[in-house]
C-alpha atoms as a PDB file:
ATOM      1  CA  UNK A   1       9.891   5.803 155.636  1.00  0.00           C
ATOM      2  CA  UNK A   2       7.885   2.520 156.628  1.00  0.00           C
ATOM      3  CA  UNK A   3       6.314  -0.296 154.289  1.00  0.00           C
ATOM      4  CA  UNK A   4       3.922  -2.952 154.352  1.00  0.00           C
ATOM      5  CA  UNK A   5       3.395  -5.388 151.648  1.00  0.00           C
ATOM      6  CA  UNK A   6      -0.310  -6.780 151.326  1.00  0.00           C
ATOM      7  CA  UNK A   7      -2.051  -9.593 149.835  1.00  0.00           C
ATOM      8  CA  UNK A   8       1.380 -11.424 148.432  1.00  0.00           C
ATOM      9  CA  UNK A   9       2.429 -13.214 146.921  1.00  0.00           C
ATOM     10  CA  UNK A  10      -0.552 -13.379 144.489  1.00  0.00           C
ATOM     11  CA  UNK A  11      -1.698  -9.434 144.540  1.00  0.00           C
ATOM     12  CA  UNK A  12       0.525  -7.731 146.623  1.00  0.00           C
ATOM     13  CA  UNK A  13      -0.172  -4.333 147.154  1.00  0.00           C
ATOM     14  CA  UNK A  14       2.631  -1.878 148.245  1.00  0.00           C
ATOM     15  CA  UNK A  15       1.630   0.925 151.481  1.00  0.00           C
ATOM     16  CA  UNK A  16       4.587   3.310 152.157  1.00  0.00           C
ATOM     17  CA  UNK A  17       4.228   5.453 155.329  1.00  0.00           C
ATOM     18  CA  UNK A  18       5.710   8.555 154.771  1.00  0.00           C
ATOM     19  CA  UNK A  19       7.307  11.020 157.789  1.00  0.00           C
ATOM     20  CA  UNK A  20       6.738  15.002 156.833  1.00  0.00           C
ATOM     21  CA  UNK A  21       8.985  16.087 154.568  1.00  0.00           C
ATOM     22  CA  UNK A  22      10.127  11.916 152.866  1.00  0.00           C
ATOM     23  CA  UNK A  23       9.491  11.800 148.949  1.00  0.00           C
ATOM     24  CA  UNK A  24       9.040   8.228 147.187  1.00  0.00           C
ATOM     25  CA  UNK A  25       9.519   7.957 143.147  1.00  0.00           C
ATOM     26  CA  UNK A  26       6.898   5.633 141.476  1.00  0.00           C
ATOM     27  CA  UNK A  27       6.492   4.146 137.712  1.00  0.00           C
ATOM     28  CA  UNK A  28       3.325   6.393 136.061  1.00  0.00           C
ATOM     29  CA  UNK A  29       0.765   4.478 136.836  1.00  0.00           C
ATOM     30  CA  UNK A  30       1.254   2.310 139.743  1.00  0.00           C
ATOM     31  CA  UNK A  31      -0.508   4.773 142.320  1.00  0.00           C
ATOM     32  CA  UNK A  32      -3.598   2.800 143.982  1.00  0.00           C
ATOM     33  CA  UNK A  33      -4.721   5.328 146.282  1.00  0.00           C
ATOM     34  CA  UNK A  34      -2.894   7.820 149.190  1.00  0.00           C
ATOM     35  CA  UNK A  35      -3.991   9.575 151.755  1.00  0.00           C
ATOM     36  CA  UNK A  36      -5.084  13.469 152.226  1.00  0.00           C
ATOM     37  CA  UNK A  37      -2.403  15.844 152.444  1.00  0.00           C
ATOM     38  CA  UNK A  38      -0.020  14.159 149.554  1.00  0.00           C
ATOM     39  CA  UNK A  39       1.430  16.017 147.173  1.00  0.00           C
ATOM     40  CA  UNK A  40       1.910  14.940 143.521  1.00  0.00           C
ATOM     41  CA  UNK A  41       5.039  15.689 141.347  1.00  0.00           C
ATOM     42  CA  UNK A  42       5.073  14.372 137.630  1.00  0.00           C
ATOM     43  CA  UNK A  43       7.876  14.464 135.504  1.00  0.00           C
ATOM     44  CA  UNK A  44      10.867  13.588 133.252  1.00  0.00           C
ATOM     45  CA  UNK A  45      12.602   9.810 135.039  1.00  0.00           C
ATOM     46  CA  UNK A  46      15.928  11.820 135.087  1.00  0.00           C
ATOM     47  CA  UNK A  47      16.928  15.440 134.088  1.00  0.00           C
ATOM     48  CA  UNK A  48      18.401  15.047 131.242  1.00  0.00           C
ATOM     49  CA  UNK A  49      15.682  14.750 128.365  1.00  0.00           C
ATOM     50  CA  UNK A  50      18.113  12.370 126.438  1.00  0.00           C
ATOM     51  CA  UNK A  51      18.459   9.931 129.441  1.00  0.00           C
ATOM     52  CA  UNK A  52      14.498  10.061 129.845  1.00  0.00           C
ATOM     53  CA  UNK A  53      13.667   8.862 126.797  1.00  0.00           C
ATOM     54  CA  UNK A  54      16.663   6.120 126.696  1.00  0.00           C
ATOM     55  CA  UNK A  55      14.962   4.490 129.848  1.00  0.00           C
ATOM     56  CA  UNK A  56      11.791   4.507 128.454  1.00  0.00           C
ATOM     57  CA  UNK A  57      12.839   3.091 124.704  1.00  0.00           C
ATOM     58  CA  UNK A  58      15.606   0.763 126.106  1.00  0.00           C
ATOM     59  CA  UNK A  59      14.652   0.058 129.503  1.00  0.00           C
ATOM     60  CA  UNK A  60      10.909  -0.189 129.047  1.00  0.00           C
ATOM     61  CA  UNK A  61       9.525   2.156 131.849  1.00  0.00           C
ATOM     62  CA  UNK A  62       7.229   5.111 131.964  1.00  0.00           C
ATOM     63  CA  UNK A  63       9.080   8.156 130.317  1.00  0.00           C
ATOM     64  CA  UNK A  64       7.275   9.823 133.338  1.00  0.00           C
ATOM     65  CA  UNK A  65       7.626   8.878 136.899  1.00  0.00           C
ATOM     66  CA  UNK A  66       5.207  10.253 139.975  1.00  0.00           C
ATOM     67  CA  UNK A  67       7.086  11.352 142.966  1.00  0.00           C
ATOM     68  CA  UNK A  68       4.931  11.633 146.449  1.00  0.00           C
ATOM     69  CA  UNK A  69       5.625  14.095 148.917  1.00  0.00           C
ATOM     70  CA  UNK A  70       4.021  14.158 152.412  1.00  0.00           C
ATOM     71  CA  UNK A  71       4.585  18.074 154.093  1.00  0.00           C
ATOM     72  CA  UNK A  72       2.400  16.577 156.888  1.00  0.00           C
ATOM     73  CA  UNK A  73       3.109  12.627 156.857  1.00  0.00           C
ATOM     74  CA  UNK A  74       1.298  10.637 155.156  1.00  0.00           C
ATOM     75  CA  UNK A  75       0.824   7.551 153.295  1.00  0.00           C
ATOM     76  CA  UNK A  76       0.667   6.015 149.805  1.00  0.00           C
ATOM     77  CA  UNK A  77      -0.207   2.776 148.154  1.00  0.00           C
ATOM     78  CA  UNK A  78       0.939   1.166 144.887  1.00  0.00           C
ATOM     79  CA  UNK A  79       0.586  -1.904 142.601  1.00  0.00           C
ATOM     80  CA  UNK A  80       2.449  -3.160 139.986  1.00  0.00           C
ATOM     81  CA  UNK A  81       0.557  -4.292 136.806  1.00  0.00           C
ATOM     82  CA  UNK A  82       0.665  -7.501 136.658  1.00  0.00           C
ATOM     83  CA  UNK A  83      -0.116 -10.066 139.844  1.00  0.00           C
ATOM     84  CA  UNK A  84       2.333 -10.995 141.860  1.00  0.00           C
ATOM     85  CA  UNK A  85       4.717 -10.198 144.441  1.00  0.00           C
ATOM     86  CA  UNK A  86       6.662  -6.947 145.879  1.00  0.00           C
ATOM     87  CA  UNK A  87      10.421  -7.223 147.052  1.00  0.00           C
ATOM     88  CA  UNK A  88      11.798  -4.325 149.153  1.00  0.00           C
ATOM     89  CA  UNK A  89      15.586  -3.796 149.303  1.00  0.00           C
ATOM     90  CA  UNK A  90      17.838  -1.451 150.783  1.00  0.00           C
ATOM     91  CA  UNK A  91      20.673   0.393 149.301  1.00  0.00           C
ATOM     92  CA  UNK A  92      23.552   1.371 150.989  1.00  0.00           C
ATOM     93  CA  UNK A  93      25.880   3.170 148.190  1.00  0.00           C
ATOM     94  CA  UNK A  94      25.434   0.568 146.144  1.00  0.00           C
ATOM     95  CA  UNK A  95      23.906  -0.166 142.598  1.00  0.00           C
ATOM     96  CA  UNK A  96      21.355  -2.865 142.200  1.00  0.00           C
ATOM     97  CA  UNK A  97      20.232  -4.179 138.028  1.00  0.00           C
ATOM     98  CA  UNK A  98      16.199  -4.742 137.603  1.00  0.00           C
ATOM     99  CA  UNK A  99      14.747  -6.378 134.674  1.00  0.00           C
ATOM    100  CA  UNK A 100      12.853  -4.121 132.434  1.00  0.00           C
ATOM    101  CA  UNK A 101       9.323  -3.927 133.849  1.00  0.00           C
ATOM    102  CA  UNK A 102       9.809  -4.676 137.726  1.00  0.00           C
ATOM    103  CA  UNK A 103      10.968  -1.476 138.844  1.00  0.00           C
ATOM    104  CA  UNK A 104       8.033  -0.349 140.865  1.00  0.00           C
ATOM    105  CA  UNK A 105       9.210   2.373 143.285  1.00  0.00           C
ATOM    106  CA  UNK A 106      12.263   3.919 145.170  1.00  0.00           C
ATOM    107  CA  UNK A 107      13.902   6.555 147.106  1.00  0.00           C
ATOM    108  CA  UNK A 108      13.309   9.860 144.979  1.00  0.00           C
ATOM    109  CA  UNK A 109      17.237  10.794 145.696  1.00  0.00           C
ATOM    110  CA  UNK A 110      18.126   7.538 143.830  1.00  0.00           C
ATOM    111  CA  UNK A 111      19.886   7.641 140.674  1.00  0.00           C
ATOM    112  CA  UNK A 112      18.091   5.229 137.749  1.00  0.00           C
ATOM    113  CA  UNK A 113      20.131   4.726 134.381  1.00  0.00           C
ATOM    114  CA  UNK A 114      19.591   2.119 131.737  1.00  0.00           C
ATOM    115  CA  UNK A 115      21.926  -0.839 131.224  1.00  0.00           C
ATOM    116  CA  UNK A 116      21.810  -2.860 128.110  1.00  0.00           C
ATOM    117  CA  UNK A 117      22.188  -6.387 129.429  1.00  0.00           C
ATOM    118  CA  UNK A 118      22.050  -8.519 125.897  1.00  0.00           C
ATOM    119  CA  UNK A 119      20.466  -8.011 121.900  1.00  0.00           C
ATOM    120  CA  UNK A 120      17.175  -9.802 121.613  1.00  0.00           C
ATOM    121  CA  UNK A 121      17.187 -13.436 120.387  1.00  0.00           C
ATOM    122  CA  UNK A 122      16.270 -13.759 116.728  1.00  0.00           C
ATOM    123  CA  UNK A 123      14.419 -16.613 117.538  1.00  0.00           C
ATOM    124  CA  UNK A 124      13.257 -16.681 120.817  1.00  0.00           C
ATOM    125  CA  UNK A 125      11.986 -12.720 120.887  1.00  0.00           C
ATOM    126  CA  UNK A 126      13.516 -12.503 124.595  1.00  0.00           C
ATOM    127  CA  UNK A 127      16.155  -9.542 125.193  1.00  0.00           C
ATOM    128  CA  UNK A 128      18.046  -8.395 128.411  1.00  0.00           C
ATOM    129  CA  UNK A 129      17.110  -4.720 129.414  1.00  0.00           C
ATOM    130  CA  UNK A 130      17.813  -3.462 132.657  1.00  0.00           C
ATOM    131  CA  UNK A 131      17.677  -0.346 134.756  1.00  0.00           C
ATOM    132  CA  UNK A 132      20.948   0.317 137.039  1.00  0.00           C
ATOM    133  CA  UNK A 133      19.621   2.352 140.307  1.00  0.00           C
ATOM    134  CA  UNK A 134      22.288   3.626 142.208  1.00  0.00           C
ATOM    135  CA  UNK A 135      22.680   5.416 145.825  1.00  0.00           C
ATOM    136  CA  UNK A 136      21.184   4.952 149.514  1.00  0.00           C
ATOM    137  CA  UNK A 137      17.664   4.061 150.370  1.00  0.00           C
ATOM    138  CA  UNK A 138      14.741   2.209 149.540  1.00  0.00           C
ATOM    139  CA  UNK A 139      13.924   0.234 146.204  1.00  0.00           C
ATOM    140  CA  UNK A 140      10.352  -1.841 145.932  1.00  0.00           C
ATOM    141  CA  UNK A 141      10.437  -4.236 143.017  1.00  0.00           C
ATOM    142  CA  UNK A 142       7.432  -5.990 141.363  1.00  0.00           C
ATOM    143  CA  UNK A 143       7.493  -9.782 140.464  1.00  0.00           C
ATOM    144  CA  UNK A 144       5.182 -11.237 138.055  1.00  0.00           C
ATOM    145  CA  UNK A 145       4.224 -14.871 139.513  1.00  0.00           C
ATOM    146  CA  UNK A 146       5.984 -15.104 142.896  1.00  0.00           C
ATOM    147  CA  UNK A 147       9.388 -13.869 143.578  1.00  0.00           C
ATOM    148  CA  UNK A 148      12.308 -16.142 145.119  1.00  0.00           C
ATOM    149  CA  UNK A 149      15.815 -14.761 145.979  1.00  0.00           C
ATOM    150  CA  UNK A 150      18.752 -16.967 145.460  1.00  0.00           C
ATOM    151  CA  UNK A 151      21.922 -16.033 147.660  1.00  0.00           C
ATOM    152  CA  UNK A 152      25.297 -17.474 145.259  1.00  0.00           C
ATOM    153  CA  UNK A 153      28.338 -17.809 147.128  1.00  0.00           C
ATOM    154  CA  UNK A 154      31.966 -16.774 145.742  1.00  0.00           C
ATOM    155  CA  UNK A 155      32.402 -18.648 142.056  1.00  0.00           C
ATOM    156  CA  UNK A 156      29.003 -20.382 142.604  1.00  0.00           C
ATOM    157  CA  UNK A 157      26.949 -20.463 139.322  1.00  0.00           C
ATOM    158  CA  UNK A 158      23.262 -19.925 138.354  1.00  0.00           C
ATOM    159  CA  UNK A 159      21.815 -20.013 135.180  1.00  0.00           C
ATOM    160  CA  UNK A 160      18.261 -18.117 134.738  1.00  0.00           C
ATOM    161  CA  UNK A 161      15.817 -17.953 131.589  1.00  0.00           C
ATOM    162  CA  UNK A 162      16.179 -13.693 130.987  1.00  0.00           C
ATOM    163  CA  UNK A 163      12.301 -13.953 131.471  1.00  0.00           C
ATOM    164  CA  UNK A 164      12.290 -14.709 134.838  1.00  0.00           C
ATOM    165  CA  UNK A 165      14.633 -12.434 136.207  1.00  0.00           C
ATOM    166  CA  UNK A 166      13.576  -9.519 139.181  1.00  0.00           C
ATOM    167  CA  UNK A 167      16.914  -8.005 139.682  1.00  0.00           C
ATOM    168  CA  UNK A 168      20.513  -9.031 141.376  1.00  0.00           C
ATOM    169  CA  UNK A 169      23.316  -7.196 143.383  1.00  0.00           C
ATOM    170  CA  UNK A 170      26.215  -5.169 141.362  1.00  0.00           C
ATOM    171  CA  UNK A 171      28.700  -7.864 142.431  1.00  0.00           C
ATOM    172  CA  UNK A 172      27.056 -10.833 140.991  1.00  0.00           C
ATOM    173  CA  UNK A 173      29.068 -11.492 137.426  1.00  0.00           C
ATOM    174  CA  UNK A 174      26.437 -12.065 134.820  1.00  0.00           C
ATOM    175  CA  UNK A 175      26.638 -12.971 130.790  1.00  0.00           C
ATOM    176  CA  UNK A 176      23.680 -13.253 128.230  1.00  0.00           C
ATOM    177  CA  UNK A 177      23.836 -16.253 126.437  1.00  0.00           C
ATOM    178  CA  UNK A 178      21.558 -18.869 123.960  1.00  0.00           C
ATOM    179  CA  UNK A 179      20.565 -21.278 125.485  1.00  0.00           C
ATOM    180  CA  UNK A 180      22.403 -23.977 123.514  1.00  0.00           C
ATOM    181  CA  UNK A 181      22.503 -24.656 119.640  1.00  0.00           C
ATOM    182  CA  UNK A 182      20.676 -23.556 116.632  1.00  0.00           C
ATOM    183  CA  UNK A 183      18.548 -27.359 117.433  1.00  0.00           C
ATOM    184  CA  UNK A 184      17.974 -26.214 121.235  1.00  0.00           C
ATOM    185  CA  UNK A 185      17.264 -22.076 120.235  1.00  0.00           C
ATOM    186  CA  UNK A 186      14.712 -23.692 117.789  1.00  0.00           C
ATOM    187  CA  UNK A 187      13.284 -26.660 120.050  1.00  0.00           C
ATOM    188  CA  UNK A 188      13.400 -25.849 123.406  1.00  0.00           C
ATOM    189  CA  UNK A 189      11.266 -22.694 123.527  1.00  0.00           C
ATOM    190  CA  UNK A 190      13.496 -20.758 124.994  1.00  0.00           C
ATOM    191  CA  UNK A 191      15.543 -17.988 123.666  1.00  0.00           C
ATOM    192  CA  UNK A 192      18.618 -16.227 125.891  1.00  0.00           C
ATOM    193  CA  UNK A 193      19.469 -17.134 129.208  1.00  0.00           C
ATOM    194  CA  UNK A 194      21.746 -15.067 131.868  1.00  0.00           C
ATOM    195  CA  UNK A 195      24.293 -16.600 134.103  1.00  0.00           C
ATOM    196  CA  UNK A 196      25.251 -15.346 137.259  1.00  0.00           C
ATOM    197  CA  UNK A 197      27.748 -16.093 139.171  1.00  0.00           C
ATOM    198  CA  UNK A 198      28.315 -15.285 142.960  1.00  0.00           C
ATOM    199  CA  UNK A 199      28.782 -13.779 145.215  1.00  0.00           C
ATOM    200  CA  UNK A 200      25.640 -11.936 145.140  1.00  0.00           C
ATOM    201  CA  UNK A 201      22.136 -12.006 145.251  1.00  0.00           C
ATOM    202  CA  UNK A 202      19.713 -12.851 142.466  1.00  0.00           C
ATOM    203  CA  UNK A 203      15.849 -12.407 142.828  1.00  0.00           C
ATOM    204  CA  UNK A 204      13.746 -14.868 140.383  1.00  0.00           C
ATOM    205  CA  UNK A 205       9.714 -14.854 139.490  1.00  0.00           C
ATOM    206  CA  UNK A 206       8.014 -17.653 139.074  1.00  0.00           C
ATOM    207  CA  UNK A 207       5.937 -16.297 135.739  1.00  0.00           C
ATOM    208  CA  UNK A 208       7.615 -15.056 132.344  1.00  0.00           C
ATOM    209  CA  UNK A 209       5.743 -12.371 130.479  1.00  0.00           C
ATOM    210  CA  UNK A 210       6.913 -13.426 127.280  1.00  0.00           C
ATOM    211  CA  UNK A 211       5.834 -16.982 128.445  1.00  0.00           C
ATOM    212  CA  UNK A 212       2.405 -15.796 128.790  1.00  0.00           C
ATOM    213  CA  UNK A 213       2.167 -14.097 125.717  1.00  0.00           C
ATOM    214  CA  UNK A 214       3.633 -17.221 123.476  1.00  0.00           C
ATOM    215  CA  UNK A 215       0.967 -19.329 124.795  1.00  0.00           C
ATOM    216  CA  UNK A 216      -2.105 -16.480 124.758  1.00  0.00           C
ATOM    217  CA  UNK A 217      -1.258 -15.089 121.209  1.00  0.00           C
ATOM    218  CA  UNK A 218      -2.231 -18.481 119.145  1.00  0.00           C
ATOM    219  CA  UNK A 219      -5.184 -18.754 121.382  1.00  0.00           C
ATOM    220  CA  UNK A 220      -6.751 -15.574 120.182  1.00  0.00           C
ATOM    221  CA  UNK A 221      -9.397 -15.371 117.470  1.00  0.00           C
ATOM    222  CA  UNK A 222      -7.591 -14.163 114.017  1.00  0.00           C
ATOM    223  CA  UNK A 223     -10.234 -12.221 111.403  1.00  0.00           C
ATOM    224  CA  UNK A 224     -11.050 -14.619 108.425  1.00  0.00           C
ATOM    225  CA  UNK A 225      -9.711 -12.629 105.456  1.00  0.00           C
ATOM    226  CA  UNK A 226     -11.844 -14.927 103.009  1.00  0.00           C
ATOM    227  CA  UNK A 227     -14.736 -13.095 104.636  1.00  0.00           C
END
């Protein structure tokens, strides 16, 4: 299985070459186009109806995923949602977290389960919830903004708004956390942070969806209700 990653870091578009006989597992949805000869497979995330439906309520991914099969070769492109940027990493019998809304695509023998990574803030609206993929292969995930990777050596620290995380390794030690007082949860606009702490790898984007939406909402028009 080859990649190449197109138009980044603004719209980066994903194009996995597969060899006859490779399957790739997609979010429902993300599918741009493929090529002749490809077959498509929906259905549950996982096999277990239960676990389905936990990564979709929890996690917040498609209860349905796509998985592309190429009997002949092939190839297939996908897109995340929202602009940005596409990381590829490889797993090697290991288990890597993603934030809730950047897992785009991965090996269809991986293994995805849903982590609860911290209760959303009262105040700042901003939870923690993550899905665990475990096993060999390849993972793609979607950034919103551009995506930087920050390599933490042993006992180094990091501290990262839970908006702007991609995903980090299974050895990185992370807690959820306010981000300071009642004066600071109220002031400073944000609500829980995450801090990791190496060694590991943590992968960042540059754009917070809840971000967005805080500034957007107030500047939509509201229906006068003395009309």
């Amino acid at each position: 299985m080859e990649y190449d990653i197109r138009h980044r870091p603004a719209y980066a578009l994903l194009d996995i070459s597969l060899d006859p006989g490779e399957q790739v597992t997609a979010e429902a949805g993300a599918m741009v186009s493929h090529s002749a000869g490809i077959d498509i497979e929906t259905k549950k995330g996982s096999d277990s109806i239960f676990q389905s439906l936990k990564t979709s309520v929890l996690g917040g991914e498609s209860f349905f995923r796509n998985t592309f099969s190429a009997p002949d070769g092939g190839s297939v492109t996908l897109a995340p949602p929202l602009p940005g940027d596409i990381v590829p990493y490889e797993l090697v019998g290991e288990t890597v977290y993603v934030q809730s809304g950047s897992y785009l695509a991965a090996d269809s023998e991986m293994e995805i389960d849903t982590a609860l990574g911290g209760t959303k803030s009262f105040f700042g609206g901003e939870g923690l919830f993550l899905l665990k993929l475990t096993g060999s292969g390849p993972a793609y995930f979607a950034s919103y903004g551009a995506v930087e990777s920050i390599d933490l050596d042993a006992g180094e620290s990091h501290i990262v708004d839970t908006g702007h995380i991609v995903a980090f390794t299974d050895e990185t030690e992370w807690s959820v956390r306010k981000v300071g007082g009642l004066k600071s949860t109220l002031l400073s606009g944000e609500g829980l942070v995450c801090e990791f702490t190496g060694p590991g790898t943590v992968w960042l984007q540059t754009r917070s969806q809840d971000a967005f939406l805080s500034w957007l909402i107030p500047q939509l028009p509201t229906q006068n209700s003395s009309a």
